[in-house]
Protein backbone atom coordinates (compact mmCIF):
# COMPACT_ATOMS: atom_id res chain seq x y z
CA UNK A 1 177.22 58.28 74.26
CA UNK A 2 174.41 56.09 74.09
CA UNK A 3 174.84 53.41 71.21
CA UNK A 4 171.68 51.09 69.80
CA UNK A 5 170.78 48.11 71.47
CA UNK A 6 172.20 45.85 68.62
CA UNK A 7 174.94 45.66 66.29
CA UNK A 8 174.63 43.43 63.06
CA UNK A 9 177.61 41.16 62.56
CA UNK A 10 177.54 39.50 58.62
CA UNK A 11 178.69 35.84 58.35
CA UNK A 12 181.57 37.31 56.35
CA UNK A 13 182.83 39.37 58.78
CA UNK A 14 182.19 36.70 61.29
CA UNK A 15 184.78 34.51 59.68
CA UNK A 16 181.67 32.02 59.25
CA UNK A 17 181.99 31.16 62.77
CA UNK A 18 179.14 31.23 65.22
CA UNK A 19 180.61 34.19 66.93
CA UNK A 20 179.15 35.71 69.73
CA UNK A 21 179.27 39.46 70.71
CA UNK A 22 177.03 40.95 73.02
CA UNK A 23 176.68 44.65 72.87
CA UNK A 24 175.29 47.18 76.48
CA UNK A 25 173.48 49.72 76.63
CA UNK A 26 175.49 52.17 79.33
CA UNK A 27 173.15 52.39 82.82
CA UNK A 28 173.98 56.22 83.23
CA UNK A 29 173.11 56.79 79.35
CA UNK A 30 170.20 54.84 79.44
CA UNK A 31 167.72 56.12 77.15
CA UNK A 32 163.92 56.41 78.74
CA UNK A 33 161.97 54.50 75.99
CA UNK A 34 163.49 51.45 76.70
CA UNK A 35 161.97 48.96 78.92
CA UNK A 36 163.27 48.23 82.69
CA UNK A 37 162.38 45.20 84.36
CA UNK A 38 163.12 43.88 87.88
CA UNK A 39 165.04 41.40 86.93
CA UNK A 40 167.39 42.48 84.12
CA UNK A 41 168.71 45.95 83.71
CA UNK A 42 170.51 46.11 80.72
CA UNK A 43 169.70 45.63 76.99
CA UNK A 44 171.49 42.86 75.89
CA UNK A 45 171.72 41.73 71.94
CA UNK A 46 173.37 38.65 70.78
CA UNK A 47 174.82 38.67 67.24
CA UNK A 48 175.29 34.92 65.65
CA UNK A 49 176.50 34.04 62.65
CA UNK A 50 174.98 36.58 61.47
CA UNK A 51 171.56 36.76 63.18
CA UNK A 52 170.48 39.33 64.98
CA UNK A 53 168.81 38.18 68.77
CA UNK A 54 167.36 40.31 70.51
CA UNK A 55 166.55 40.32 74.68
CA UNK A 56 163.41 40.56 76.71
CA UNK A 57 164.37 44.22 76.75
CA UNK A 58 164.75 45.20 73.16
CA UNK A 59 161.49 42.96 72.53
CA UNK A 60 159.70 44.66 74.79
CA UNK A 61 160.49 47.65 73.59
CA UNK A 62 159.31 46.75 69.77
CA UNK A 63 156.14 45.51 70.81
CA UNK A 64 155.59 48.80 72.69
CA UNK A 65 154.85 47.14 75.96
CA UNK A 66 155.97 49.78 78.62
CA UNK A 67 155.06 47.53 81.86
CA UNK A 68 153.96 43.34 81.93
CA UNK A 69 150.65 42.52 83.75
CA UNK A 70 150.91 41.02 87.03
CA UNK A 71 150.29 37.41 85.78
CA UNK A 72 153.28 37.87 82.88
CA UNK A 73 155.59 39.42 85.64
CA UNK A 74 154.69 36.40 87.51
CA UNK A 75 155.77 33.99 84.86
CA UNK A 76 158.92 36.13 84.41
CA UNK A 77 160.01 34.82 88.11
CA UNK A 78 158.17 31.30 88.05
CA UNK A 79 159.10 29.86 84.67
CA UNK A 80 162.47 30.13 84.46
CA UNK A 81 162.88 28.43 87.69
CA UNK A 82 160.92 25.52 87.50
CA UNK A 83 160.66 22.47 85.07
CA UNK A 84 156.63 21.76 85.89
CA UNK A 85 154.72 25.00 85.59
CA UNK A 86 150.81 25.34 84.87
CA UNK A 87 149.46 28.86 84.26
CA UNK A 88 145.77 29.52 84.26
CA UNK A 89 144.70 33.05 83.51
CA UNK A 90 141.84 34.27 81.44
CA UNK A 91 141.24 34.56 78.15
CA UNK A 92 142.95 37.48 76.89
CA UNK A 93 145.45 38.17 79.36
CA UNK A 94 148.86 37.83 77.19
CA UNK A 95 149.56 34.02 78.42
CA UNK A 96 151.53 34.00 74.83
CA UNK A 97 153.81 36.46 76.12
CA UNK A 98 153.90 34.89 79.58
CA UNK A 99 155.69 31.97 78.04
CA UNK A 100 157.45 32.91 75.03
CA UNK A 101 159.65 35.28 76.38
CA UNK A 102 161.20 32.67 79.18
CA UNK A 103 161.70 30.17 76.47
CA UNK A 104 163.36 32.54 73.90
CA UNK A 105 165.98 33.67 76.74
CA UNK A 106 166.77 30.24 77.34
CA UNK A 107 167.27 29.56 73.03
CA UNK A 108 170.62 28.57 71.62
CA UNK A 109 171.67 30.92 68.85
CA UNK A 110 174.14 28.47 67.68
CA UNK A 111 171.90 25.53 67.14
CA UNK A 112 170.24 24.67 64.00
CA UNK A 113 167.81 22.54 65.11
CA UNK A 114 163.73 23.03 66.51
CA UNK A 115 164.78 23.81 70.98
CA UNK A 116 161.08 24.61 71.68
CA UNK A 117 157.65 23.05 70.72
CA UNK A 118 154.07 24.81 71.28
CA UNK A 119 151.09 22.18 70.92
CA UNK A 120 148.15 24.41 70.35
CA UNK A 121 144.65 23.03 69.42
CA UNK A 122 143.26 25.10 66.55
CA UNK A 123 144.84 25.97 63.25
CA UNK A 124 144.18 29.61 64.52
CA UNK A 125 146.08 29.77 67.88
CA UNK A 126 149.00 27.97 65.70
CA UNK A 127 148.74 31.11 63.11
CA UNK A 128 148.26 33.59 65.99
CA UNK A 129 151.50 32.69 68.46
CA UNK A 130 153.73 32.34 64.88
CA UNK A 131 152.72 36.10 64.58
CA UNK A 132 153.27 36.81 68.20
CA UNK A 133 156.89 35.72 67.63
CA UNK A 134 157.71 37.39 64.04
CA UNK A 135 156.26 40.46 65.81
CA UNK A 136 158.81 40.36 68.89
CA UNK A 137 161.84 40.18 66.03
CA UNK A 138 163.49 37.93 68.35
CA UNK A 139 165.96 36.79 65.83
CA UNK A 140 165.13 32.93 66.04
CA UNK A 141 163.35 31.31 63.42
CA UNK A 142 159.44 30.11 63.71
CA UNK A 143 157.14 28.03 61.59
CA UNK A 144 153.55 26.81 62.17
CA UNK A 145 152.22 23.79 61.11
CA UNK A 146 148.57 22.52 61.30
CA UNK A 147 145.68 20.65 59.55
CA UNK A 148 143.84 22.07 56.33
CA UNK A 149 147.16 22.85 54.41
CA UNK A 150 149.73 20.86 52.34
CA UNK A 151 152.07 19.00 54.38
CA UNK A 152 154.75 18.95 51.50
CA UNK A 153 154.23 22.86 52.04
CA UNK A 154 155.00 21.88 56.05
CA UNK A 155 158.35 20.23 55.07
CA UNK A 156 159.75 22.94 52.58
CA UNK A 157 159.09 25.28 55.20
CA UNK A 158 160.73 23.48 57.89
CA UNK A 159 163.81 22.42 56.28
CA UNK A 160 165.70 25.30 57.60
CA UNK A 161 164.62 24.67 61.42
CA UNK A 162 163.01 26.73 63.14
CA UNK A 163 163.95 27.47 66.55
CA UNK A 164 160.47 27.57 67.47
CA UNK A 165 157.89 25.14 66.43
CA UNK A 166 153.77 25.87 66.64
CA UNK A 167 151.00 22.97 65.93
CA UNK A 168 148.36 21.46 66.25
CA UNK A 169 148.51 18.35 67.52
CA UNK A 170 147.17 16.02 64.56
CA UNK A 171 150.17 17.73 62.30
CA UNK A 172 153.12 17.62 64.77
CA UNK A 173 152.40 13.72 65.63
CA UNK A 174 152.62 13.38 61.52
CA UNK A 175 155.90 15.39 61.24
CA UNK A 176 157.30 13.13 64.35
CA UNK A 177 156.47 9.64 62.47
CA UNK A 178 157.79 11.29 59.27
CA UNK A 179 160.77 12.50 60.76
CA UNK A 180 160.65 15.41 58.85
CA UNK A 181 162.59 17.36 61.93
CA UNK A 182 164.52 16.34 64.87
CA UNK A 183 163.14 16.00 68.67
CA UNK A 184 166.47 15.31 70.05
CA UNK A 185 167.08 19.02 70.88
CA UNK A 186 163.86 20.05 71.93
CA UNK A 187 163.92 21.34 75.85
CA UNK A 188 161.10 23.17 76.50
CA UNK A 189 157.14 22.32 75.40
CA UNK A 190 154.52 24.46 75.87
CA UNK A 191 150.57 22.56 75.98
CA UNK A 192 149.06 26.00 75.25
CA UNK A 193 145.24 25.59 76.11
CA UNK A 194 145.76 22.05 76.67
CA UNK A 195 142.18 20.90 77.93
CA UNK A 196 140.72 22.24 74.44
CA UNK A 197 142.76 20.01 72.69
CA UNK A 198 142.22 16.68 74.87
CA UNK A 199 138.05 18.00 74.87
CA UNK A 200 138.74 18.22 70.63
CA UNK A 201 139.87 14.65 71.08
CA UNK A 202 143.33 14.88 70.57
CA UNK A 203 144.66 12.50 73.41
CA UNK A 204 146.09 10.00 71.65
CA UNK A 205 148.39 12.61 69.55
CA UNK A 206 149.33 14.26 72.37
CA UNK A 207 150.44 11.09 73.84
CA UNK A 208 152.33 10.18 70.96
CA UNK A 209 154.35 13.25 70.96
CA UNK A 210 155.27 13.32 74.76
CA UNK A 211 156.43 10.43 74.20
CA UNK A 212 158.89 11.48 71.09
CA UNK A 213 160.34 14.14 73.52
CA UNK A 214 163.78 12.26 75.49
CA UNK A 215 165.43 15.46 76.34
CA UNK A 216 162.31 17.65 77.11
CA UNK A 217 163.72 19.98 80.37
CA UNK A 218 160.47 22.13 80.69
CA UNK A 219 156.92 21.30 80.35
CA UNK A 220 154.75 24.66 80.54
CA UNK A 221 150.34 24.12 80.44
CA UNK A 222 148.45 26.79 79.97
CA UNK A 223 144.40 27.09 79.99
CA UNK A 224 142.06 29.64 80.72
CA UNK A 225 139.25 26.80 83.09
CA UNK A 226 139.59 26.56 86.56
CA UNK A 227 140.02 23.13 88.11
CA UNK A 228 140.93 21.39 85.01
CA UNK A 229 142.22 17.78 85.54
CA UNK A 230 145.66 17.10 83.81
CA UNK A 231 145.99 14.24 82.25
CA UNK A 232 148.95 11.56 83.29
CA UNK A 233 150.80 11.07 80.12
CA UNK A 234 151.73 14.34 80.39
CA UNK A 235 154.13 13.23 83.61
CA UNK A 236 154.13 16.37 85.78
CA UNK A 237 155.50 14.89 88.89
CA UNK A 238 155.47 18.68 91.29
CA UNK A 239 154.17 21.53 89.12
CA UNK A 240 153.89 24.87 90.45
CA UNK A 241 150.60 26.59 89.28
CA UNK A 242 150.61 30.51 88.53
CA UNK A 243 146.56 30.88 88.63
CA UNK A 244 145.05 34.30 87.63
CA UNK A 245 141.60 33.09 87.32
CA UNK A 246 140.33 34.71 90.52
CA UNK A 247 140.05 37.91 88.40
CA UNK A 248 138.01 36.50 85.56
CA UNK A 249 135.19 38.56 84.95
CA UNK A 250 135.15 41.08 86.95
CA UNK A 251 133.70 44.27 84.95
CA UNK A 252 131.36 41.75 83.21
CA UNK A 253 127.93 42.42 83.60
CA UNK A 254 124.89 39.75 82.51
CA UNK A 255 122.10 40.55 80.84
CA UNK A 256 118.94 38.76 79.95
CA UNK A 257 116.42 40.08 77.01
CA UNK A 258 113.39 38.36 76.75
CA UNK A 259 111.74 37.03 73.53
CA UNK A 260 108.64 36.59 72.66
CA UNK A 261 109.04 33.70 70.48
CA UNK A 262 111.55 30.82 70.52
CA UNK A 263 112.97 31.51 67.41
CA UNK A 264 114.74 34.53 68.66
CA UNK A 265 115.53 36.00 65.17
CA UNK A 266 113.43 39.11 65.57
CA UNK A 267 114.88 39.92 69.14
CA UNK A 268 118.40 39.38 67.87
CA UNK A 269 117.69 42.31 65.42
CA UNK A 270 116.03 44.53 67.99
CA UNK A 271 119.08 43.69 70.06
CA UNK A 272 121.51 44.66 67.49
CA UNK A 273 119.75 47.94 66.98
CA UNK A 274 119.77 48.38 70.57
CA UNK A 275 123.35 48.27 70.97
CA UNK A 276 124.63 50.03 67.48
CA UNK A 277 127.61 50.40 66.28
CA UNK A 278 130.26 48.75 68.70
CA UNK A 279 132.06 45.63 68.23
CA UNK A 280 130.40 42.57 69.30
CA UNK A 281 130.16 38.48 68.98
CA UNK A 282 127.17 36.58 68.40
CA UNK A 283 127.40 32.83 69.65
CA UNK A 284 125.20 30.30 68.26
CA UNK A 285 125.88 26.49 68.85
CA UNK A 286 125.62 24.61 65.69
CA UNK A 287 126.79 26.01 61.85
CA UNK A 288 123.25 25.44 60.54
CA UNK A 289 122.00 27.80 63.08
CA UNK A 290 124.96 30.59 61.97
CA UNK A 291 123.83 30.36 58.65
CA UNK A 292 120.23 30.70 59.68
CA UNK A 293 120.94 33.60 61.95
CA UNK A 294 123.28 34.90 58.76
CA UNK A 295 120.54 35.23 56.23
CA UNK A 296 118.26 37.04 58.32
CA UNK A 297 120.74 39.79 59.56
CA UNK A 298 121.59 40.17 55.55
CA UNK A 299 117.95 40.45 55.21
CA UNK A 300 117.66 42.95 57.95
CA UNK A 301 120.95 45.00 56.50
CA UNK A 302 123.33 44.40 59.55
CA UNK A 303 126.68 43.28 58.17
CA UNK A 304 128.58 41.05 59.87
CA UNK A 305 131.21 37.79 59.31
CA UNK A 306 131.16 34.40 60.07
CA UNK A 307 133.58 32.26 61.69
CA UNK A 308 132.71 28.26 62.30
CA UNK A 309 134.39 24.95 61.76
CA UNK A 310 132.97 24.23 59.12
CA UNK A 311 135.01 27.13 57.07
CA UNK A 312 137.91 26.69 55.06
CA UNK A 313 140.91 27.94 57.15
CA UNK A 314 141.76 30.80 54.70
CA UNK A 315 138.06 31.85 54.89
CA UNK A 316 138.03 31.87 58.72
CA UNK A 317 141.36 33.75 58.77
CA UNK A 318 140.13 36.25 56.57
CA UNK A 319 136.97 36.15 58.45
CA UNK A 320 139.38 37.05 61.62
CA UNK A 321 141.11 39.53 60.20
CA UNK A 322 137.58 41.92 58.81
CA UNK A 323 136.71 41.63 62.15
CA UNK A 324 140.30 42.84 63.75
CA UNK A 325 140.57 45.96 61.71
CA UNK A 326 136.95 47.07 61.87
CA UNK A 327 135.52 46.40 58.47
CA UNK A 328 132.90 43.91 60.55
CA UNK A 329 131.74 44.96 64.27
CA UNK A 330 130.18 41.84 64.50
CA UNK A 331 130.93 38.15 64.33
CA UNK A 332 128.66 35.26 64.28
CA UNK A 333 130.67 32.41 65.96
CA UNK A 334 130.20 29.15 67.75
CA UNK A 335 132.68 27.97 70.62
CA UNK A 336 135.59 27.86 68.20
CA UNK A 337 135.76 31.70 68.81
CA UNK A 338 135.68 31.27 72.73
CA UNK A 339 139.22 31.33 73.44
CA UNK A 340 142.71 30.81 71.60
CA UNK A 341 142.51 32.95 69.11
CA UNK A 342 143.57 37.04 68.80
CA UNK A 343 140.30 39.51 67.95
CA UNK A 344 140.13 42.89 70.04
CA UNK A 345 138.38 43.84 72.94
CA UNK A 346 134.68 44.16 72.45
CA UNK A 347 132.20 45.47 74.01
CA UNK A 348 129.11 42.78 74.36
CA UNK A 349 128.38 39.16 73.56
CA UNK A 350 125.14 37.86 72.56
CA UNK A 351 123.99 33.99 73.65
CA UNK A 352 121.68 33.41 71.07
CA UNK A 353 122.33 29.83 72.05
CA UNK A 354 123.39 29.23 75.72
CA UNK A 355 126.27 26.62 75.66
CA UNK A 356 125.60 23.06 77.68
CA UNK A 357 129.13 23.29 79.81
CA UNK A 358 129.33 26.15 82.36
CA UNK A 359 133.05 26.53 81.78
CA UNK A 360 132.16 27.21 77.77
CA UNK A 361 130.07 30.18 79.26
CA UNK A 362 132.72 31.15 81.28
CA UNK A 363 135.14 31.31 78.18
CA UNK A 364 132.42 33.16 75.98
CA UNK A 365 132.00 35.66 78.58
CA UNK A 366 135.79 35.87 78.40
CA UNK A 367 136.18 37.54 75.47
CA UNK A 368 134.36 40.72 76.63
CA UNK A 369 135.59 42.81 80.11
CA UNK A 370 138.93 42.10 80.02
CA UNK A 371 142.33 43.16 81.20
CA UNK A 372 140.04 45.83 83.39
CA UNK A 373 137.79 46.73 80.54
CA UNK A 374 133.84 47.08 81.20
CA UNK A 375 131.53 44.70 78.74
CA UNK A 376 128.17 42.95 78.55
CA UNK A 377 127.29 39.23 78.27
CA UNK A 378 123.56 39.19 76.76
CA UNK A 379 121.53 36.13 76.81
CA UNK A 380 118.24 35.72 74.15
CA UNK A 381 115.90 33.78 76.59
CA UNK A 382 112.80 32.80 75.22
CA UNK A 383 109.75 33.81 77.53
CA UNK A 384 108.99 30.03 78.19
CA UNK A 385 112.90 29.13 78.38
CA UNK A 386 114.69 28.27 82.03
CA UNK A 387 118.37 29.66 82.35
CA UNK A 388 120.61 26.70 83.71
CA UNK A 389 121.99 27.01 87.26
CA UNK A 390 124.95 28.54 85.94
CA UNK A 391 123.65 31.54 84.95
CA UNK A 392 123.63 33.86 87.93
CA UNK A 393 121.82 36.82 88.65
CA UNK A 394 121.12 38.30 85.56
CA UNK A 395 119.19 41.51 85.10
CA UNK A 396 116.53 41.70 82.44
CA UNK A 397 117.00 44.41 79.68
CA UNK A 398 114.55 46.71 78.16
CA UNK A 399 115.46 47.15 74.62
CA UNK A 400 115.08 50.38 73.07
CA UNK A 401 113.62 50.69 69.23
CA UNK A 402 116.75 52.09 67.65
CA UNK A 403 117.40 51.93 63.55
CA UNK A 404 119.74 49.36 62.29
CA UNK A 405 123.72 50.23 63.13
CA UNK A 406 125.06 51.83 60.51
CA UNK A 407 128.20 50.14 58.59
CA UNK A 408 131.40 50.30 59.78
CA UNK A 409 133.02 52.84 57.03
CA UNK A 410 135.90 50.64 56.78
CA UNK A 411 136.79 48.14 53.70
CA UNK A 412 139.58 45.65 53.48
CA UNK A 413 142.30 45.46 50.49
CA UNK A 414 144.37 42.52 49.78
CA UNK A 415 148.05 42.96 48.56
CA UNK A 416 149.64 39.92 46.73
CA UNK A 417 153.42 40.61 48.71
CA UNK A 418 154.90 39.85 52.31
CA UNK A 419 157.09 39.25 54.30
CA UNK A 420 158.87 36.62 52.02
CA UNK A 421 159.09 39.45 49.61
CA UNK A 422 160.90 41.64 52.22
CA UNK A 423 158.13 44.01 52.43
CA UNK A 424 157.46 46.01 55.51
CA UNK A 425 154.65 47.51 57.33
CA UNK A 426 156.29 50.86 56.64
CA UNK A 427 156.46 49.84 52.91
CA UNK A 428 152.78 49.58 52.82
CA UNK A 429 151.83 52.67 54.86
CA UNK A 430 154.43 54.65 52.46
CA UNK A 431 152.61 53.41 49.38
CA UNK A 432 148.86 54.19 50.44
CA UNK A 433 150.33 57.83 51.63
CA UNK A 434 152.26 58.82 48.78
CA UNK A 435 150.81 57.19 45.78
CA UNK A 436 147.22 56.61 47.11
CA UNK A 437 147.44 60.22 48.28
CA UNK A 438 145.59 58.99 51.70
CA UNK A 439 145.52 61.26 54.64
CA UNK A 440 146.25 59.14 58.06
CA UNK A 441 142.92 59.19 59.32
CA UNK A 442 141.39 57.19 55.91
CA UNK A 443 144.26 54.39 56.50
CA UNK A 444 143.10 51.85 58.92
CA UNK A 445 145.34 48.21 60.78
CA UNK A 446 147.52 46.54 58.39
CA UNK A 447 147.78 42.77 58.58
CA UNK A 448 151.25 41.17 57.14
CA UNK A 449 151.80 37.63 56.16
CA UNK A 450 154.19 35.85 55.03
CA UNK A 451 153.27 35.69 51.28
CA UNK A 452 150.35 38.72 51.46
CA UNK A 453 149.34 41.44 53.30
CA UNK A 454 145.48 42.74 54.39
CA UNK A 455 144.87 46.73 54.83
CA UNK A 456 141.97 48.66 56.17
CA UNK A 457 141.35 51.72 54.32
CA UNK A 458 138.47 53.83 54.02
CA UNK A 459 135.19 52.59 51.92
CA UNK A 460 134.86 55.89 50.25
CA UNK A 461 138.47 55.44 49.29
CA UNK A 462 138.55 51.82 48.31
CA UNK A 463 137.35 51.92 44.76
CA UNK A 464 139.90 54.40 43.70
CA UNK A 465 142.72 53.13 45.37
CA UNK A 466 142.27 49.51 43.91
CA UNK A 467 142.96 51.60 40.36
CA UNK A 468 145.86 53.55 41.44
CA UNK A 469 147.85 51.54 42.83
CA UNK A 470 146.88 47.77 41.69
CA UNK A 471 149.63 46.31 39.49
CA UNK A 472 152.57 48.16 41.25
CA UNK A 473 155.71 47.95 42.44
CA UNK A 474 156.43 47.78 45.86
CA UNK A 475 159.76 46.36 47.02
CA UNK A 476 160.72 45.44 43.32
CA UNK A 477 157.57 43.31 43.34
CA UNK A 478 154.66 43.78 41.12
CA UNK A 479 151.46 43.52 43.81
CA UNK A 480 148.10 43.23 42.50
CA UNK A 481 145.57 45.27 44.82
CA UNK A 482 141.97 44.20 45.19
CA UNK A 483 139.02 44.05 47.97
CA UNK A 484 138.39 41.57 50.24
């Protein structure tokens, strides 16, 4: 009889010892819902002192991923056999789960200390690949830690190490001088979009921590630009490169639309109205131009968020997280929303601005027609304007007189409880069913965080369910309940 992939082993009945015991599923009894790959055939669960760890099998299996992409399957072989390896693949391909789940077989449940280190170069990609790993349940411990938030918060949190550690550059260099954690243990480092961070500026901090690392086994790149150059204090003496980049793009169709005027405000509208209701990002290239571009769509009655630098993080998470669940269809961004950080698929992208690099274009483009998906790359040209020699064969577009797209339907909710308070996705579903009395079709993506949680629910519903249900319990906490 087939038993579950995992059996959960207290520290009591451990003996407090860092006991091992490794439980299989049988091959005959094998259930069909859990994952095969080529390489490993059983499920395989670790139990130490008292923490669960789970496999690339069970993982897989959480996340619902039924089959890797070619590039991940490709990392699955390459990785774990070389020291050196450099993976370029496009934005949006699952890089993060290309190279997490080599490192976390290669872990040490018995360790207390950080093994692996992920250098990221936004405060976004940092919160993003934490999430990636709560979300496989792998059973080791992460933390992120970037600019924009209290370092003292930084220390609490890492006190009890985490197995994993995700940063930004700037804050892991401080934690390193501090010596708020330990380097002596860490074997594997992952530069995850590494040319974005040395373009931000961040050489000297990246220097600074390769050069903290004595017992470093594994140095993994990543980046989504072809032909970047890598820079020597990084030390790769014979890397092997997995690159995916030679299927970049290919569903992505250009588009010009003509304007009359170099403003471009007035054909950005008849754009919008042209397209509707779909999901969409709207790159300008400086903040005073998104704010520009802002009031005018208010004025016009398109909704939309914003995300820039110039944001407070929780602002631009937030931002992220209307536009992930549907409340916004469209985003007004500048490169910051390029690459390295986790929105949906969408269908189009507007240039209001073209950028100056051809490889920024390349990553804009990116974030539409991927993984085999069909989308459009639209470029605002001014009648008088010349495209720059990167732009390539682009078809001009008629636009249509359409009405304005109509708003999503879709409102967010903000719950003061998370994970910290041992609350559950399920916990939150369970409450909007039963005491919000919502059918499954008016419940939209729910968001968990560590101390909150973010739900989509329907508009018509929002008002109502604020009332019901704010200043309840749910998990013997008292959540207050209001919109975003």
């Amino acid at each position: 009889m087939y038993t579950r992939n995992y059996r959960y082993l207290s520290p009591a009945k451990a003996n407090n010892k860092c006991s091992i015991r490794i439980t299989k599923n049988l091959r005959k009894k094998r259930p069909k819902n859990i994952y095969r790959t080529n390489s490993q055939f059983q499920s395989q669960v670790l139990v130490a002192c008292g923490m669960l760890i789970k496999d690339q099998v069970a993982i897989l299996n959480k996340l619902g991923i039924e089959q890797l992409n070619p590039m991940q399957l490709e990392a699955e072989k390459v990785i774990p056999a070389n020291s050196e390896v450099v993976l370029l693949s496009p934005t949006g391909t699952g890089k993060t789960l290309a190279f997490l789940l080599p490192i976390i077989a290669t872990l040490d449940p018995t360790l207390t200390e950080v093994q692996a280190l992920i250098v990221v170069p936004s405060r976004e990609l940092a919160i993003q690949i934490e999430q990636v790993i709560r979300e496989m349940g792998s059973g080791y411990k992460t933390n992120a830690v970037y600019g924009g938030r209290s370092g003292s918060k930084d220390k609490i949190e890492i006190k009890h190490r985490p197995a994993i550690l995700v940063g930004t550059p700037g804050r892991i260099a401080d934690h390193i001088r501090r010596e708020n954690f330990s380097t002596e243990h860490i074997k594997s480092l992952v530069l995850d979009e590494f040319d974005k961070s040395l373009e931000i500026g961040f050489d000297n901090e990246m220097t600074e921590i390769l050069e903290s690392l004595p017992n470093v086994k594994k140095k993994i790149l990543t980046s989504a630009t072809q032909g970047v150059e890598i820079p020597d204090f990084v030390k790769l003496r014979f890397p092997v490169i997995i690159n995916h980049l030679k299927e970049e793009g290919s569903n992505l169709k250009i588009r010009t639309i003509l304007s009359p005027s170099a403003d471009k405000l007035e054909t950005l509208v008849d754009a919008l109205c042209h397209l509707g209701s779909q999901p969409g990002i709207v790159f300008c290239n400086f903040k005073d131009s998104i704010e520009r571009v802002s009031e005018h769509l208010t004025k016009n009655g398109i909704g939309h968020g914003l995300f820039y630098g110039g944001m407070e993080q929780q602002e631009r998470e937030r931002a992220l997280i209307k536009f992930r669940n549907g409340t916004n269809q469209l985003l007004l961004a500048t490169d910051l929303a390029a690459r390295g950080i986790d929105i949906p698929e969408i269908r189009f992208i507007i240039h209001y601005h073209l950028p100056t690099k051809d490889h920024e274009f390349v990553h804009r483009n990116g974030r539409t027609a991927r993984m085999n998906a069909d989308g459009t790359a639209y470029i605002l040209q001014w009648e008088g304007e010349n495209l720059p020699e990167f732009v390539q064969n682009a078809e001009v577009l008629t636009l249509e007189k359409n009405s304005v797209p109509a708003s999503s339907g879709w409102t967010t909710l903000y719950i003061s409880g998370g994970r910290k308070d041992k609350i559950s996705k399920g916990d939150i579903a369970g409450l909007f069913f039963r005491q919000g009395d919502l059918k499954s079709q008016e419940l939209g993506v729910i968001e968990l965080k560590q101390d909150c949680a973010f739900v989509a629910v329907k508009s018509s519903k929002a008002n109502r369910l604020i009332q019901d249900l704010n200043n309840t319990k749910l998990k013997k906490k008292k959540v207050r309940i209001s919109q975003l």
